[in-house]
C-alpha atoms as a PDB file:
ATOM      1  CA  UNK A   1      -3.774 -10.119  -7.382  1.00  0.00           C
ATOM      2  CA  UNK A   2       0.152  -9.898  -6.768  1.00  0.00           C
ATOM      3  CA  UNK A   3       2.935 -12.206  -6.528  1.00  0.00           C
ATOM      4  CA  UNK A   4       2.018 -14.633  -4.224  1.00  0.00           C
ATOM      5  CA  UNK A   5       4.427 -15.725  -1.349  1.00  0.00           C
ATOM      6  CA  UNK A   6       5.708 -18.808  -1.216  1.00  0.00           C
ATOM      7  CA  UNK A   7       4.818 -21.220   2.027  1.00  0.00           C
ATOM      8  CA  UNK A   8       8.321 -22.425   3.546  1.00  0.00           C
ATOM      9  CA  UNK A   9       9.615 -25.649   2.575  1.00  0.00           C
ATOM     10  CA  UNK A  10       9.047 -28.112   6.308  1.00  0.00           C
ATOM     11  CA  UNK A  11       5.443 -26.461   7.640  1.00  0.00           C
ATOM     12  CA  UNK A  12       3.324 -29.024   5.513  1.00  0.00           C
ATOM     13  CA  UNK A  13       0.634 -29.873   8.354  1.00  0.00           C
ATOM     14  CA  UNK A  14       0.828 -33.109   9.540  1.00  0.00           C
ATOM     15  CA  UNK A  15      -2.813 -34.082   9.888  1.00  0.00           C
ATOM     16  CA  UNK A  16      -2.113 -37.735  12.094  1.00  0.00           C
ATOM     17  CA  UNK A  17      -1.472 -36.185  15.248  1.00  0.00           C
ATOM     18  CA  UNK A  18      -5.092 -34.246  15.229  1.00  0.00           C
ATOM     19  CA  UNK A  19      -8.711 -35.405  15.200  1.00  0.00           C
ATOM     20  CA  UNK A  20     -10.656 -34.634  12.743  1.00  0.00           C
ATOM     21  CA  UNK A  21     -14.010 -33.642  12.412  1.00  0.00           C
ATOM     22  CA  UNK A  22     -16.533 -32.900   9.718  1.00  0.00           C
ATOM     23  CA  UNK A  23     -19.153 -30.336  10.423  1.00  0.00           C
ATOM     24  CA  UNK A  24     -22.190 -29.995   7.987  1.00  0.00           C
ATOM     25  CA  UNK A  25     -23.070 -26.230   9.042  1.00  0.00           C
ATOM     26  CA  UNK A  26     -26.717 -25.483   8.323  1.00  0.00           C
ATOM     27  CA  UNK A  27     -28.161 -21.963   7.549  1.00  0.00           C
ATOM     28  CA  UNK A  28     -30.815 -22.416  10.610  1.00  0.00           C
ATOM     29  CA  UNK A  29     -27.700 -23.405  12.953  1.00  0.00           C
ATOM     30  CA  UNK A  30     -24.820 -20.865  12.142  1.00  0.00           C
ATOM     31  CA  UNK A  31     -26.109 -19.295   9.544  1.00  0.00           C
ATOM     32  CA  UNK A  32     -23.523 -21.114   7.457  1.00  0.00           C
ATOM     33  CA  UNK A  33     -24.002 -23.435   4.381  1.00  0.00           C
ATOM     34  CA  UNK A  34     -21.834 -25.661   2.710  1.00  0.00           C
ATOM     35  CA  UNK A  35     -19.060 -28.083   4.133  1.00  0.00           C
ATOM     36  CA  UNK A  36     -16.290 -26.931   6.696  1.00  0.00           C
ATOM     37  CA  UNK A  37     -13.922 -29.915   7.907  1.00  0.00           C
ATOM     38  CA  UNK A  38     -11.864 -28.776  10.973  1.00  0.00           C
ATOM     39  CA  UNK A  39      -8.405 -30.703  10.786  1.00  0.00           C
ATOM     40  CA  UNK A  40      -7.320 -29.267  14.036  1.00  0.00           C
ATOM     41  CA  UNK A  41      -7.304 -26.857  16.467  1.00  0.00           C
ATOM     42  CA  UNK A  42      -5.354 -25.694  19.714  1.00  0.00           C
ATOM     43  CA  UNK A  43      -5.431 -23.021  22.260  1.00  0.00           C
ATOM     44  CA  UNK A  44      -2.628 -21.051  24.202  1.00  0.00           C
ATOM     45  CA  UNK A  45      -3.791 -18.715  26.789  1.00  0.00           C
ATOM     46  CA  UNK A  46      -6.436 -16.714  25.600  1.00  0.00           C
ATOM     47  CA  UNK A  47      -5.317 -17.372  21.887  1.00  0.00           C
ATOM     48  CA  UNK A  48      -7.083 -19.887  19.897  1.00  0.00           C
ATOM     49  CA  UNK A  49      -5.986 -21.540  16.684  1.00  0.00           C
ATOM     50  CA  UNK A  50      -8.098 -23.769  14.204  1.00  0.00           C
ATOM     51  CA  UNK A  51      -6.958 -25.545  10.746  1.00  0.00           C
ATOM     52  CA  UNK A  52     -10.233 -25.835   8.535  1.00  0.00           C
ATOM     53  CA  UNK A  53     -10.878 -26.670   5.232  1.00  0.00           C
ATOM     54  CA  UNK A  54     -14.126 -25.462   3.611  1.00  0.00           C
ATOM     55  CA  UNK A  55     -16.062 -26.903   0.819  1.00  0.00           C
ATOM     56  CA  UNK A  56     -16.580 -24.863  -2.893  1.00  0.00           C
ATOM     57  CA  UNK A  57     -19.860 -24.311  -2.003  1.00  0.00           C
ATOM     58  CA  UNK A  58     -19.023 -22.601   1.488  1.00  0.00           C
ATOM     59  CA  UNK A  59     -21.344 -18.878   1.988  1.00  0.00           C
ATOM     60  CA  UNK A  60     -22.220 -16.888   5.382  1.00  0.00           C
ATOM     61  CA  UNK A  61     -24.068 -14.299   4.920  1.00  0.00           C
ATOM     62  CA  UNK A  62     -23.672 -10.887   7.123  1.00  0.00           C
ATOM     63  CA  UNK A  63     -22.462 -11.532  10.145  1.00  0.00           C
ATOM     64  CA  UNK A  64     -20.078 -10.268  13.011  1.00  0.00           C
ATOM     65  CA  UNK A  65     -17.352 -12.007  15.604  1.00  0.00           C
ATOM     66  CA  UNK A  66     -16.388 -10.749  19.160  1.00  0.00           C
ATOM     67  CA  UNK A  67     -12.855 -11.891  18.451  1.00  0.00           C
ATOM     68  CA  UNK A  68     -10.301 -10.666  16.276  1.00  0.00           C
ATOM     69  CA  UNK A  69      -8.591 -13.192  13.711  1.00  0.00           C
ATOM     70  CA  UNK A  70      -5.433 -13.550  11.572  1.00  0.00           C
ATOM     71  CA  UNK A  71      -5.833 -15.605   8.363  1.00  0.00           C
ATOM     72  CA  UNK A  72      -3.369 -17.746   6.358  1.00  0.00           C
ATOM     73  CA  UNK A  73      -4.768 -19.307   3.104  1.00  0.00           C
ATOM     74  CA  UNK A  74      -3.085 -22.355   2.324  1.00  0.00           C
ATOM     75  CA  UNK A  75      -4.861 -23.319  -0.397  1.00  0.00           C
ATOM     76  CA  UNK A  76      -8.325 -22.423  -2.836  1.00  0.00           C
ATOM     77  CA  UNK A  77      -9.291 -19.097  -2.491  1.00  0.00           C
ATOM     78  CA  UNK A  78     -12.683 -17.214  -1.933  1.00  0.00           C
ATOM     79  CA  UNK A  79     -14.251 -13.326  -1.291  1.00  0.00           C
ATOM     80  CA  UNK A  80     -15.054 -11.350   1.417  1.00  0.00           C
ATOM     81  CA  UNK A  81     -16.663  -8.118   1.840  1.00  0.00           C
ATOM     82  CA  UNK A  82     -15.504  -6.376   4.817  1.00  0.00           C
ATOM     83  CA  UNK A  83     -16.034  -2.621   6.304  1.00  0.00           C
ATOM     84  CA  UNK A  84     -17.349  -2.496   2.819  1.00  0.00           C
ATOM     85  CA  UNK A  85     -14.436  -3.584   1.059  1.00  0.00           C
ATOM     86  CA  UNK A  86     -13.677  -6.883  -1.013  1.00  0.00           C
ATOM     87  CA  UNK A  87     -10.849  -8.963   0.225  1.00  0.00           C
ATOM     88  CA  UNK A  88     -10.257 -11.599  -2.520  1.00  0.00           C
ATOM     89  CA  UNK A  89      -8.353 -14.276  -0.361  1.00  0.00           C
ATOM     90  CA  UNK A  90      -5.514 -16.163  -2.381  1.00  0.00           C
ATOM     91  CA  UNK A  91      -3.132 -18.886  -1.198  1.00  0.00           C
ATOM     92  CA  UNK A  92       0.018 -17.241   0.590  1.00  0.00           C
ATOM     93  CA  UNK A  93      -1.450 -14.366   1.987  1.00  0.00           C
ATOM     94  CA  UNK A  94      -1.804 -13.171   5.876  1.00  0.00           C
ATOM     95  CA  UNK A  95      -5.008 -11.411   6.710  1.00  0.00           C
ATOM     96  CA  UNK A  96      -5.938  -9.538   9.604  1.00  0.00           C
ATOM     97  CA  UNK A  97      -9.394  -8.944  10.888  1.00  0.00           C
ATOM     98  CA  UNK A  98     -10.794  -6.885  13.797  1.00  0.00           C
ATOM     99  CA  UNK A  99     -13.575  -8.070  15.987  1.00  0.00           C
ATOM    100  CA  UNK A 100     -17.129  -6.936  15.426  1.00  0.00           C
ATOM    101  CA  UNK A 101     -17.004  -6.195  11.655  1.00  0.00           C
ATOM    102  CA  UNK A 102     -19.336  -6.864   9.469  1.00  0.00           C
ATOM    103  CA  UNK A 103     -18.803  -9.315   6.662  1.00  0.00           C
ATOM    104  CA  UNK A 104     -20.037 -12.195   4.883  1.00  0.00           C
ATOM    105  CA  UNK A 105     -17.546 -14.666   2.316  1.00  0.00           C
ATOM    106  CA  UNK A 106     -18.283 -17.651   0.536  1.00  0.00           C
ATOM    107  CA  UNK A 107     -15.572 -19.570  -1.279  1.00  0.00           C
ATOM    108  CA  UNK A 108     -15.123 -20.762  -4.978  1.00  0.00           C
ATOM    109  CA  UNK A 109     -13.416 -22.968  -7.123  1.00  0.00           C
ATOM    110  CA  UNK A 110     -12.081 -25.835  -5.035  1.00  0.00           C
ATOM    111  CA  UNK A 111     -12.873 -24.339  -1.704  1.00  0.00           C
ATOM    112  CA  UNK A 112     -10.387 -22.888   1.009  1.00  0.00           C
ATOM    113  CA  UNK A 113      -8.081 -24.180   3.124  1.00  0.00           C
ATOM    114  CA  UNK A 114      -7.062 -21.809   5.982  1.00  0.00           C
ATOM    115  CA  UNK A 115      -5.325 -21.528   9.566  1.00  0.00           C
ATOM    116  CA  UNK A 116      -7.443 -19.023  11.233  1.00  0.00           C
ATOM    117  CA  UNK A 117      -5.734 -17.351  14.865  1.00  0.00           C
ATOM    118  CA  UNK A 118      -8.385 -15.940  16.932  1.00  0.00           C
ATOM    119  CA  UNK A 119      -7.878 -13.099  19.105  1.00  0.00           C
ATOM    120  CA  UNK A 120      -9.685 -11.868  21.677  1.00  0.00           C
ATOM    121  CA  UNK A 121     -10.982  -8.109  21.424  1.00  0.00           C
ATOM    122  CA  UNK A 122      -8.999  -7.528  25.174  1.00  0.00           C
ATOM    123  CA  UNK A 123      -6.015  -8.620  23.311  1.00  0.00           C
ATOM    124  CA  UNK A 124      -6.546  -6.283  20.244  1.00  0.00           C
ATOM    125  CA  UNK A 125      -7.045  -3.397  23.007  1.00  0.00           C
ATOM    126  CA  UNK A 126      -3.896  -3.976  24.818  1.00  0.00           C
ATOM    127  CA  UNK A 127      -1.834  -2.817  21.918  1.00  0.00           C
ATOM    128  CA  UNK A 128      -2.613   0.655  20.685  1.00  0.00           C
ATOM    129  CA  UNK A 129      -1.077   0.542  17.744  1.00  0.00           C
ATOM    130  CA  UNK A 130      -4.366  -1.845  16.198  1.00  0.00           C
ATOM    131  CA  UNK A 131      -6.896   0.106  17.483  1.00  0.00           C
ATOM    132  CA  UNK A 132      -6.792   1.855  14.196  1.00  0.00           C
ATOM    133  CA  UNK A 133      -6.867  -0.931  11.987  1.00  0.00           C
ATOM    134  CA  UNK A 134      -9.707  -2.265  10.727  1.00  0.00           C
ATOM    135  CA  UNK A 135      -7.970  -4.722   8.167  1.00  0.00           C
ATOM    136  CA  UNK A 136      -4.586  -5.651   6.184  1.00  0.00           C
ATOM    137  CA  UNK A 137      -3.428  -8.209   3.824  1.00  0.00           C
ATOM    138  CA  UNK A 138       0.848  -9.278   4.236  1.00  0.00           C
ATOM    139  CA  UNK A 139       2.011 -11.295   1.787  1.00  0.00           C
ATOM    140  CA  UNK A 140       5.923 -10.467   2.213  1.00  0.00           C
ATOM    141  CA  UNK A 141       8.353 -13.487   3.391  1.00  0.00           C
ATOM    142  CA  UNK A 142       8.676 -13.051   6.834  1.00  0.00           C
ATOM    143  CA  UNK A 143       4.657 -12.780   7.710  1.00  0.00           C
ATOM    144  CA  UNK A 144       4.466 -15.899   5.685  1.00  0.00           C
ATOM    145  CA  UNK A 145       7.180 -17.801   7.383  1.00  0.00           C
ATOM    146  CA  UNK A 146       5.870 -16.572  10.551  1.00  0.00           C
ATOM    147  CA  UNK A 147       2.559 -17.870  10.112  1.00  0.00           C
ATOM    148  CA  UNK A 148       3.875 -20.841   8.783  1.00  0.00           C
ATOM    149  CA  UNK A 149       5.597 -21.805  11.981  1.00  0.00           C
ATOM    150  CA  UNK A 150       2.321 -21.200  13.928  1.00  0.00           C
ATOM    151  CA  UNK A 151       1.156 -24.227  11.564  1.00  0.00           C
ATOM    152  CA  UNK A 152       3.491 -26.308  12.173  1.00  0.00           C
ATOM    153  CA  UNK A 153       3.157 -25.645  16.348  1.00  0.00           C
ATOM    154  CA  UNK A 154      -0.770 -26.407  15.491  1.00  0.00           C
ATOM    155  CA  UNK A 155      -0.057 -29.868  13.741  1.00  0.00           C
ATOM    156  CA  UNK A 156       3.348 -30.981  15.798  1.00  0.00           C
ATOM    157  CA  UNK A 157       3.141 -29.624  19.468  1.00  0.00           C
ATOM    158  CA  UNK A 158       5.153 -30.106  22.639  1.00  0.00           C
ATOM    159  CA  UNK A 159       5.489 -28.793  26.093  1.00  0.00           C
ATOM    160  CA  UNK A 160       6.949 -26.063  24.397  1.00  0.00           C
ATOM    161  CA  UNK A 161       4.131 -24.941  22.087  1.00  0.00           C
ATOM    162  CA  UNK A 162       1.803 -22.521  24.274  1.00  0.00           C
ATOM    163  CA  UNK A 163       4.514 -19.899  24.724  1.00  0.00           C
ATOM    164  CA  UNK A 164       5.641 -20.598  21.038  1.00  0.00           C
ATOM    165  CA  UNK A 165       2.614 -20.023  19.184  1.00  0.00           C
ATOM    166  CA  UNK A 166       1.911 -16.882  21.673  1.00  0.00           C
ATOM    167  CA  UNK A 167       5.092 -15.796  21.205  1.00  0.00           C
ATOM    168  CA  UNK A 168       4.690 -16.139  16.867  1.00  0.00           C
ATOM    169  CA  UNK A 169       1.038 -14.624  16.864  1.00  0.00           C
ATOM    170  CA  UNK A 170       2.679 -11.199  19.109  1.00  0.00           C
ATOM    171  CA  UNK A 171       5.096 -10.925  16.265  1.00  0.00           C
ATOM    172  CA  UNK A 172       2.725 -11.483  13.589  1.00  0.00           C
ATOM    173  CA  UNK A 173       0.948  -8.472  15.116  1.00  0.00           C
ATOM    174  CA  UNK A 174       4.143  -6.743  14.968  1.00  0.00           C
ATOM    175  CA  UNK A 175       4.367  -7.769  11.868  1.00  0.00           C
ATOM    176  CA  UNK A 176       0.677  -6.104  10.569  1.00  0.00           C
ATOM    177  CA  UNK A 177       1.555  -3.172  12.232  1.00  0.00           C
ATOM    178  CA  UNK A 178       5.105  -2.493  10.843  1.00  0.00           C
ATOM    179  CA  UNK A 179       3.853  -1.999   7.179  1.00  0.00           C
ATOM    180  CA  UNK A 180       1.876   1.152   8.333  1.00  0.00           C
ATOM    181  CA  UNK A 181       3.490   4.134   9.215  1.00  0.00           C
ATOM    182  CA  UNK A 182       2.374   5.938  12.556  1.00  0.00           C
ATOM    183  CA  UNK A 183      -1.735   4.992  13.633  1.00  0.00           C
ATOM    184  CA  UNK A 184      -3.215   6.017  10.614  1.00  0.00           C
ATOM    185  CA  UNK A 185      -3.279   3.028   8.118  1.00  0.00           C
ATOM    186  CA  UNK A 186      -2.745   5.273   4.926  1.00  0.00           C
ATOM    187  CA  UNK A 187      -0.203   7.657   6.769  1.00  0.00           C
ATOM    188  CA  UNK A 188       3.430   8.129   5.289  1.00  0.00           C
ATOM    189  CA  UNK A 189       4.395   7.390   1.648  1.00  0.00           C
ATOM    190  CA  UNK A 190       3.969   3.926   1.091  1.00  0.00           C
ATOM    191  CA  UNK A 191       0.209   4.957   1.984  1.00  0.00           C
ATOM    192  CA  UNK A 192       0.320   7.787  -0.909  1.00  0.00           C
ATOM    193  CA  UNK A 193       2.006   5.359  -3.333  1.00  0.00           C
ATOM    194  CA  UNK A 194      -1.091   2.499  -2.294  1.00  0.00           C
ATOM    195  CA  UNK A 195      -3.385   5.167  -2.801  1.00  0.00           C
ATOM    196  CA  UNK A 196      -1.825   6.379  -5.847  1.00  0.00           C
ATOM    197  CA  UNK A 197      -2.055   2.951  -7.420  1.00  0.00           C
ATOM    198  CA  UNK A 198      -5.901   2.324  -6.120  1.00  0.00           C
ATOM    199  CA  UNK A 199      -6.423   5.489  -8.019  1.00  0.00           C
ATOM    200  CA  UNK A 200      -4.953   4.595 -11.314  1.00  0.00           C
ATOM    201  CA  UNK A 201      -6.339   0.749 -11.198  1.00  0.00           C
ATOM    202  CA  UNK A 202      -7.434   0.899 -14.679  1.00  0.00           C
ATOM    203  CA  UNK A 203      -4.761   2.852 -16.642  1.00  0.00           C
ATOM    204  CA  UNK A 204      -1.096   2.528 -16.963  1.00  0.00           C
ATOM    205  CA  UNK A 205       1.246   4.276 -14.472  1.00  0.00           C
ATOM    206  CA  UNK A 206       5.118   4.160 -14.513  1.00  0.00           C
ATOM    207  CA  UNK A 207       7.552   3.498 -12.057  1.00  0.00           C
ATOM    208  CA  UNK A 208       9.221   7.228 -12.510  1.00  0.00           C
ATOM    209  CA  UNK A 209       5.215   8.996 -12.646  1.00  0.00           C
ATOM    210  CA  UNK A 210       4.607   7.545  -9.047  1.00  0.00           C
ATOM    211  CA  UNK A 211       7.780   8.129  -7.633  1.00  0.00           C
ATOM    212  CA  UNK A 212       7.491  11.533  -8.984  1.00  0.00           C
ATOM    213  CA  UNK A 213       4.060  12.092  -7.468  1.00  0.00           C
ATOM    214  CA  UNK A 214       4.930  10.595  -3.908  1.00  0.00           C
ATOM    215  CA  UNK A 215       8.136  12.938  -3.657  1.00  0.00           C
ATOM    216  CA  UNK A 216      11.038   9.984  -3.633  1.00  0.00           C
ATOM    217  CA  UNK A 217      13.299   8.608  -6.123  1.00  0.00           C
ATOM    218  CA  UNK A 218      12.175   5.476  -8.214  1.00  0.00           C
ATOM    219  CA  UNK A 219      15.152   3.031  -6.616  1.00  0.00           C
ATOM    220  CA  UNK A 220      13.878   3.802  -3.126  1.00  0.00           C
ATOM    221  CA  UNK A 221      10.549   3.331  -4.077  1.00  0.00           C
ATOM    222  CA  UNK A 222      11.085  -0.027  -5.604  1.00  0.00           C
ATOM    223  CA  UNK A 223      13.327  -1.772  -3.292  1.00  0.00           C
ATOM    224  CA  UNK A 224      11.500  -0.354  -0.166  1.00  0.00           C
ATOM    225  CA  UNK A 225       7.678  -0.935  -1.270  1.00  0.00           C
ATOM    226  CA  UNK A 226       8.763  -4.666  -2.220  1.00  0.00           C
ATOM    227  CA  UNK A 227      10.330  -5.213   1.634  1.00  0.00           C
ATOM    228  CA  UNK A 228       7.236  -3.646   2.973  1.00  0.00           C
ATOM    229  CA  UNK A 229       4.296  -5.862   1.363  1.00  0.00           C
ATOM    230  CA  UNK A 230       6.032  -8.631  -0.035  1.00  0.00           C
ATOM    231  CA  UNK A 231       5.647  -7.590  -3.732  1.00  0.00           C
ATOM    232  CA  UNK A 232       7.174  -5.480  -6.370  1.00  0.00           C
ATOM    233  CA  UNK A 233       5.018  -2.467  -7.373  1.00  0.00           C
ATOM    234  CA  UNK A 234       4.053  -3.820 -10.538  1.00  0.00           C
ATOM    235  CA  UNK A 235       2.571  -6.563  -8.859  1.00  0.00           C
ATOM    236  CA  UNK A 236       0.887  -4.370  -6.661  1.00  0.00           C
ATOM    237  CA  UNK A 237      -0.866  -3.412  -9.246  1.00  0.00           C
ATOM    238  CA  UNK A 238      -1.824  -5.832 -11.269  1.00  0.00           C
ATOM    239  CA  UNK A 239      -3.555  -7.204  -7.806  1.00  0.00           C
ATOM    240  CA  UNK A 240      -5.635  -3.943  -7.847  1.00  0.00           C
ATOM    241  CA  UNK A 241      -6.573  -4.850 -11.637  1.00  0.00           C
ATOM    242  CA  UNK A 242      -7.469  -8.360 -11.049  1.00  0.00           C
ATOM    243  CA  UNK A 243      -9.591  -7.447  -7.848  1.00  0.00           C
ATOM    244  CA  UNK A 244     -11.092  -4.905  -9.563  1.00  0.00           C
ATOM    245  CA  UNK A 245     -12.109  -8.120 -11.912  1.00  0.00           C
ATOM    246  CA  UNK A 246     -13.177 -10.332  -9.652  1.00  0.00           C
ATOM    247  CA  UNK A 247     -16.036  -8.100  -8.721  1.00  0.00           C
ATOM    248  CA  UNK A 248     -16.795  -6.585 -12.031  1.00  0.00           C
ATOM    249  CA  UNK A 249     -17.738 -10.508 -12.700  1.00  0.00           C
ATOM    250  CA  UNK A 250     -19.306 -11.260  -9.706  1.00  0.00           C
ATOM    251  CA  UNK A 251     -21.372  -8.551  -9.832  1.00  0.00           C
ATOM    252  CA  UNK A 252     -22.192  -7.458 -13.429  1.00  0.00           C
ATOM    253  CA  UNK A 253     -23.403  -9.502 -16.679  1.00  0.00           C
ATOM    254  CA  UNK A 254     -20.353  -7.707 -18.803  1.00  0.00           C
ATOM    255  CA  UNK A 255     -18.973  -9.781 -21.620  1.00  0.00           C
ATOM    256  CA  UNK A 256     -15.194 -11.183 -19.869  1.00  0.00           C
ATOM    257  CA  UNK A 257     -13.619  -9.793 -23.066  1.00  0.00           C
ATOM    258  CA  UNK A 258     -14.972  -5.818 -21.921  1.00  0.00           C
ATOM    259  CA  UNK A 259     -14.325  -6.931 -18.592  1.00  0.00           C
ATOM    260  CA  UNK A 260     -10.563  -7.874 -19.992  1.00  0.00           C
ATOM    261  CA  UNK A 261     -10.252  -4.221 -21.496  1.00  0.00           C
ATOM    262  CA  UNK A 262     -11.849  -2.578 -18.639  1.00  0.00           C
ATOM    263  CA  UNK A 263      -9.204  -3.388 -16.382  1.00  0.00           C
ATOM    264  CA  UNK A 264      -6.645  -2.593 -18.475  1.00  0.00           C
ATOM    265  CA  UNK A 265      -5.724  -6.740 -20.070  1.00  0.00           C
ATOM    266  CA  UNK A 266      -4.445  -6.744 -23.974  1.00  0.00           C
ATOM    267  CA  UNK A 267      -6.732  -9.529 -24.405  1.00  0.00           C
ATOM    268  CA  UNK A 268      -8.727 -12.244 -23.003  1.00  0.00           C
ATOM    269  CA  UNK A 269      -6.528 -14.829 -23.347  1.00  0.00           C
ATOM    270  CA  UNK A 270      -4.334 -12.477 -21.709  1.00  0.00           C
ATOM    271  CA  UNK A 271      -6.610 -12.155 -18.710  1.00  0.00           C
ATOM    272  CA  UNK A 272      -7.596 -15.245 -18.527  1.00  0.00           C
ATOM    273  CA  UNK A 273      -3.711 -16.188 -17.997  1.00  0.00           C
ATOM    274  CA  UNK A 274      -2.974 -14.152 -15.596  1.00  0.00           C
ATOM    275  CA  UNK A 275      -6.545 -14.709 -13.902  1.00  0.00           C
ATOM    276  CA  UNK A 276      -5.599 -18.077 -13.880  1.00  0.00           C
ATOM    277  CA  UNK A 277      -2.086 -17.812 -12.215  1.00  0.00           C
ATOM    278  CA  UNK A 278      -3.522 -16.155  -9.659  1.00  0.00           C
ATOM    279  CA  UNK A 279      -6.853 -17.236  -8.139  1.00  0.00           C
ATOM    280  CA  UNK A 280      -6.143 -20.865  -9.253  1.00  0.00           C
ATOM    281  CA  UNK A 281      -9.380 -20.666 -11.153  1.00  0.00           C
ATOM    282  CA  UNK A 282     -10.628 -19.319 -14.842  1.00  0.00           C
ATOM    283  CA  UNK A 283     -12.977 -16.124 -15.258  1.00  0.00           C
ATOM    284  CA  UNK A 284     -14.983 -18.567 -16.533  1.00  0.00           C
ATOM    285  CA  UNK A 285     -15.260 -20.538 -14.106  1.00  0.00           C
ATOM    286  CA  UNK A 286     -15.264 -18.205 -11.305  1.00  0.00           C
ATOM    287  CA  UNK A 287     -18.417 -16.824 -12.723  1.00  0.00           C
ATOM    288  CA  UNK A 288     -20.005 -20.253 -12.742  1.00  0.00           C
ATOM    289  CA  UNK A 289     -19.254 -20.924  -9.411  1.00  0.00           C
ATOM    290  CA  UNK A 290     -20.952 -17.634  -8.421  1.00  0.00           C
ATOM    291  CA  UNK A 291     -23.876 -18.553 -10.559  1.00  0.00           C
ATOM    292  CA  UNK A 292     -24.570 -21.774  -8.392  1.00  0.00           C
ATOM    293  CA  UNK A 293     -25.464 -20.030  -5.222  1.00  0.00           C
END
């Protein structure tokens, strides 16, 4: 994973204005298991908005919704496979969803905490810009410190808050949409350079080698790929390297030291650092917790 945004200092929920409720999903009832605690939710218009905290042992298996959603992880972490793609969710990070995809997540570690926006699919077909996105991750500072206020309009409302959280989730779509160029989600160059780095998840690659291969100088590169997504392109790819990780464990018997040199580590110890930093959990440990299920 990347550098992980920071959640703005004031939007700490405040969890005494809103019931809450503890749900012990079933398989037979939702197809669910595990333990999901809703701390609060609100609606404006056709918009609704939940706070939920899920349990380490939380799993749905394939499934699909008729809404839309934006995610913001506050805390824990867990994977997803959507369209066929993992999504490792990490604390800090904006996720968008389309309506009627198939996926299926279960948490780990601690569990995950998460607001969850959920939009319906006449929304998503009002603005023509989406209709080509299936899914995107933001983790630069102004997606987070958008979503951020939409937490803190769940947790402290007034007359006020209807318009205001409609008004934050239209720029959070905004927002999704400004980091891709034109309707195609891996159109212009800072699809090429995402590409490029996809492609080269488990070797080196330099700064002056990409910029070289996407046709723009290095300083451009940097400064405008960091305002973009949130992250420097380093980071980028180290994120690549670490989800490339996450499902070499969850998915093979490897040793974690081949795993570790696979994806391109020095060393375990090195991995497991850097593991550590950023999915809050050890390889270790993320394995066990996949071996429980």
């Amino acid at each position: 994973m990347g550098q992980e945004a920071v959640i703005p200092q004031g939007t700490q929920p405040v969890l005494a204005v809103c019931e809450r409720v503890c749900m012990v999903l079933s398989p037979a009832q939702a197809d669910l298991s595990g333990l999901a605690d809703l701390l609060c939710e609100r609606r404006a218009g056709d918009i609704r908005v939940t706070h939920k905290s899920y349990s380490h042992d939380f799993e749905q298996s394939w499934h699909e919704h008729n809404s839309g959603s934006i995610d913001f992880i506050l805390e824990g972490g867990g994977v997803g496979t959507y369209a066929g793609r993992e999504v490792i969710s990490s604390p800090g990070v904006v996720e968008f969803f389309r309506e009627e995809i198939r996926h299926r997540f279960r948490s780990y570690g601690s569990g995950i905490r998460t607001m969850h926006v959920l939009l319906p699919a006449e929304l998503i077909s009002e603005l023509p810009q989406l209709r080509d996105i299936a899914l995107e991750e933001l983790r630069h500072t102004r997606a987070v410190a958008l979503a951020s206020m939409l937490l803190s309009e769940l947790h402290t409302p007034d007359a006020s808050s209807g318009m205001q959280i409609e008004s934050l989730v239209h720029e959070l779509l905004d927002e999704i949409t400004s980091t891709l160029s034109g309707p195609n989600p891996r159109a212009g160059w800072i699809g090429h350079a995402r590409d490029a780095l996809h492609e080269a998840e488990d070797r080196p690659l330099s700064l002056s080698q990409l910029a070289e291969l996407i046709g723009i100088d290095r300083a451009h590169l940097a400064r405008t790929f960091k305002a973009k997504l949130g992250m420097s392109v380093g980071a980028y790819h180290r994120r690549i390297r670490l989800e490339r990780a996450s499902r070499l464990i969850a998915s093979t018997d490897d040793a974690l030291v081949r795993i570790a040199q696979c994806c391109g580590f020095a060393d375990q110890a090195h991995f497991t650092r850097v593991f550590h930093a950023h999915m809050g959990t050890t390889p270790s440990r993320f394995r066990q917790s996949l071996c429980r299920r």
